[in-house]
Protein backbone atom coordinates (compact mmCIF):
# COMPACT_ATOMS: atom_id res chain seq x y z
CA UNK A 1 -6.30 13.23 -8.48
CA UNK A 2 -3.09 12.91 -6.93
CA UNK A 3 -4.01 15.13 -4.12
CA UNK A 4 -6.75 12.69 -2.77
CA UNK A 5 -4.30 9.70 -3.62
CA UNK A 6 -1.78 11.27 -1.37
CA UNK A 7 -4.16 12.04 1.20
CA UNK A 8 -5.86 8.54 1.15
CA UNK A 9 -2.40 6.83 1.04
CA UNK A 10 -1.00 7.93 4.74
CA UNK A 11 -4.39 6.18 5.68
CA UNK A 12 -4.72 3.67 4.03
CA UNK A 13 -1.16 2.38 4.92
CA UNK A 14 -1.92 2.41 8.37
CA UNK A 15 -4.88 0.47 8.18
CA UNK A 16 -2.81 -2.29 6.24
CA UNK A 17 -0.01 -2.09 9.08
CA UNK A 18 -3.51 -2.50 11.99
CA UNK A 19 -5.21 -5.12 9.68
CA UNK A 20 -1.75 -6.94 9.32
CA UNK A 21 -0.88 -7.09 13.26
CA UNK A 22 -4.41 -7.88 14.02
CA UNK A 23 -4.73 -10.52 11.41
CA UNK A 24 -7.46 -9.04 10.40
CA UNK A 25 -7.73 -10.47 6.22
CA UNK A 26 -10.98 -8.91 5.25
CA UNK A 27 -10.10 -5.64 6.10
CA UNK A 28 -6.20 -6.63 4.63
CA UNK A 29 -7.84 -7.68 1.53
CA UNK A 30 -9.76 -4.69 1.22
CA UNK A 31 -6.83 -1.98 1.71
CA UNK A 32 -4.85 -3.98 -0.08
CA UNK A 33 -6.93 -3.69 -3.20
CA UNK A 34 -7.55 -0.32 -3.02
CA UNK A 35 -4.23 0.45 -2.71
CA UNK A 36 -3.16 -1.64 -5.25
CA UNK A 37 -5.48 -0.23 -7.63
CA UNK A 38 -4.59 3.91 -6.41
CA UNK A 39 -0.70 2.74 -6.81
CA UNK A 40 -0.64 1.45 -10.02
CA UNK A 41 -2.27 4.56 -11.11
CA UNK A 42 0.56 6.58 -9.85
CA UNK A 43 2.96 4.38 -11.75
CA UNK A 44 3.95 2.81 -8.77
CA UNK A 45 4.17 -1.22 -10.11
CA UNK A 46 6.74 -2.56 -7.45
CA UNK A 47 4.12 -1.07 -4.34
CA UNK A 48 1.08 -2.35 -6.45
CA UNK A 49 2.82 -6.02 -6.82
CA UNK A 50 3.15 -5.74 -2.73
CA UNK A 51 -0.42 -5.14 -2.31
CA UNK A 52 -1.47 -7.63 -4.83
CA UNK A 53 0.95 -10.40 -2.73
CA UNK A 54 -0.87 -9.21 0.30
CA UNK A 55 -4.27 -9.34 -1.26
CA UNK A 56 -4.06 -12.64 -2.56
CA UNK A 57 -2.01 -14.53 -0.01
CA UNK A 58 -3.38 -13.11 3.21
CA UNK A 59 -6.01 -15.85 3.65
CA UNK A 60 -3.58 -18.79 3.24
CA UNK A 61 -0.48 -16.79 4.42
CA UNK A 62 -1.72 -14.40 6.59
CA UNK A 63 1.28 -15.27 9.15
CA UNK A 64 3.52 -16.51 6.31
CA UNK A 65 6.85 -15.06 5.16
CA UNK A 66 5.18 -14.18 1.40
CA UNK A 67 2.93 -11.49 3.22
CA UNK A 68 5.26 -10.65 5.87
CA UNK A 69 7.97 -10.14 3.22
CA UNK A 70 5.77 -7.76 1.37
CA UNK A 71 4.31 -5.88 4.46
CA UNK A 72 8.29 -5.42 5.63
CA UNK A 73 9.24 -3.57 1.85
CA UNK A 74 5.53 -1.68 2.05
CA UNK A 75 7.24 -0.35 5.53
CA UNK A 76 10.30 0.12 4.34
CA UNK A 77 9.24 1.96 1.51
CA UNK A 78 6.38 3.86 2.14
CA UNK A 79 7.89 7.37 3.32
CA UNK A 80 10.16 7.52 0.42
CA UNK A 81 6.88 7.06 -1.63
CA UNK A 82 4.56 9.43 -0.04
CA UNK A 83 7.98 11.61 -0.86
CA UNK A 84 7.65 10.73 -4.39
CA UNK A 85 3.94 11.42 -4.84
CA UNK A 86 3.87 14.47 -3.26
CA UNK A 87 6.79 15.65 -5.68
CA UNK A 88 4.77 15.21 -8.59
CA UNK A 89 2.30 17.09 -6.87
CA UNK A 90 4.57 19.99 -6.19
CA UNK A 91 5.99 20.08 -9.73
CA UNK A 92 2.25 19.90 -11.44
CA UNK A 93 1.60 23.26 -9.42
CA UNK A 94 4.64 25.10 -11.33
């Protein structure tokens, strides 16, 4: 399971980062909530709370400092994630 999380993720960001400069909210809305759902999974709550910000305010805030807030920590904290997740999926192989 984490495999095709970790796989899915790399992707999935950079859909949210295209959706997010072309101000595109459906397809914002829809990354954002599978992501949210995936991350959460993984145990990753403060990622999942960004998603849900960017899922619920991108209609109304699309250009807003909530979602551009959360899009800016998402960035900032994405490689150190995908880091993370691929751990555990090095240390379930031992």
């Amino acid at each position: 399971m984490l495999n095709t999380m970790a796989s899915s993720f790399a992707q999935d960001f950079d859909k949210l980062d295209v959706a997010v400069a072309n101000a595109d909210i459906s397809s914002l809305k829809s990354t954002a909530h599978r992501l949210k759902s995936s991350l959460a999974l993984a145990g990753e709550n403060e990622f999942a709370k960004w998603m849900e910000i960017l899922e619920y305010n991108s209609e109304t805030e699309l250009r807003g400092e909530t979602v551009k807030d959360a899009h800016r920590s998402i960035i900032a904290g994405r490689d150190n994630l995908l880091r993370r997740i691929n751990q555990q999926i090095e240390d379930l192989k031992k």
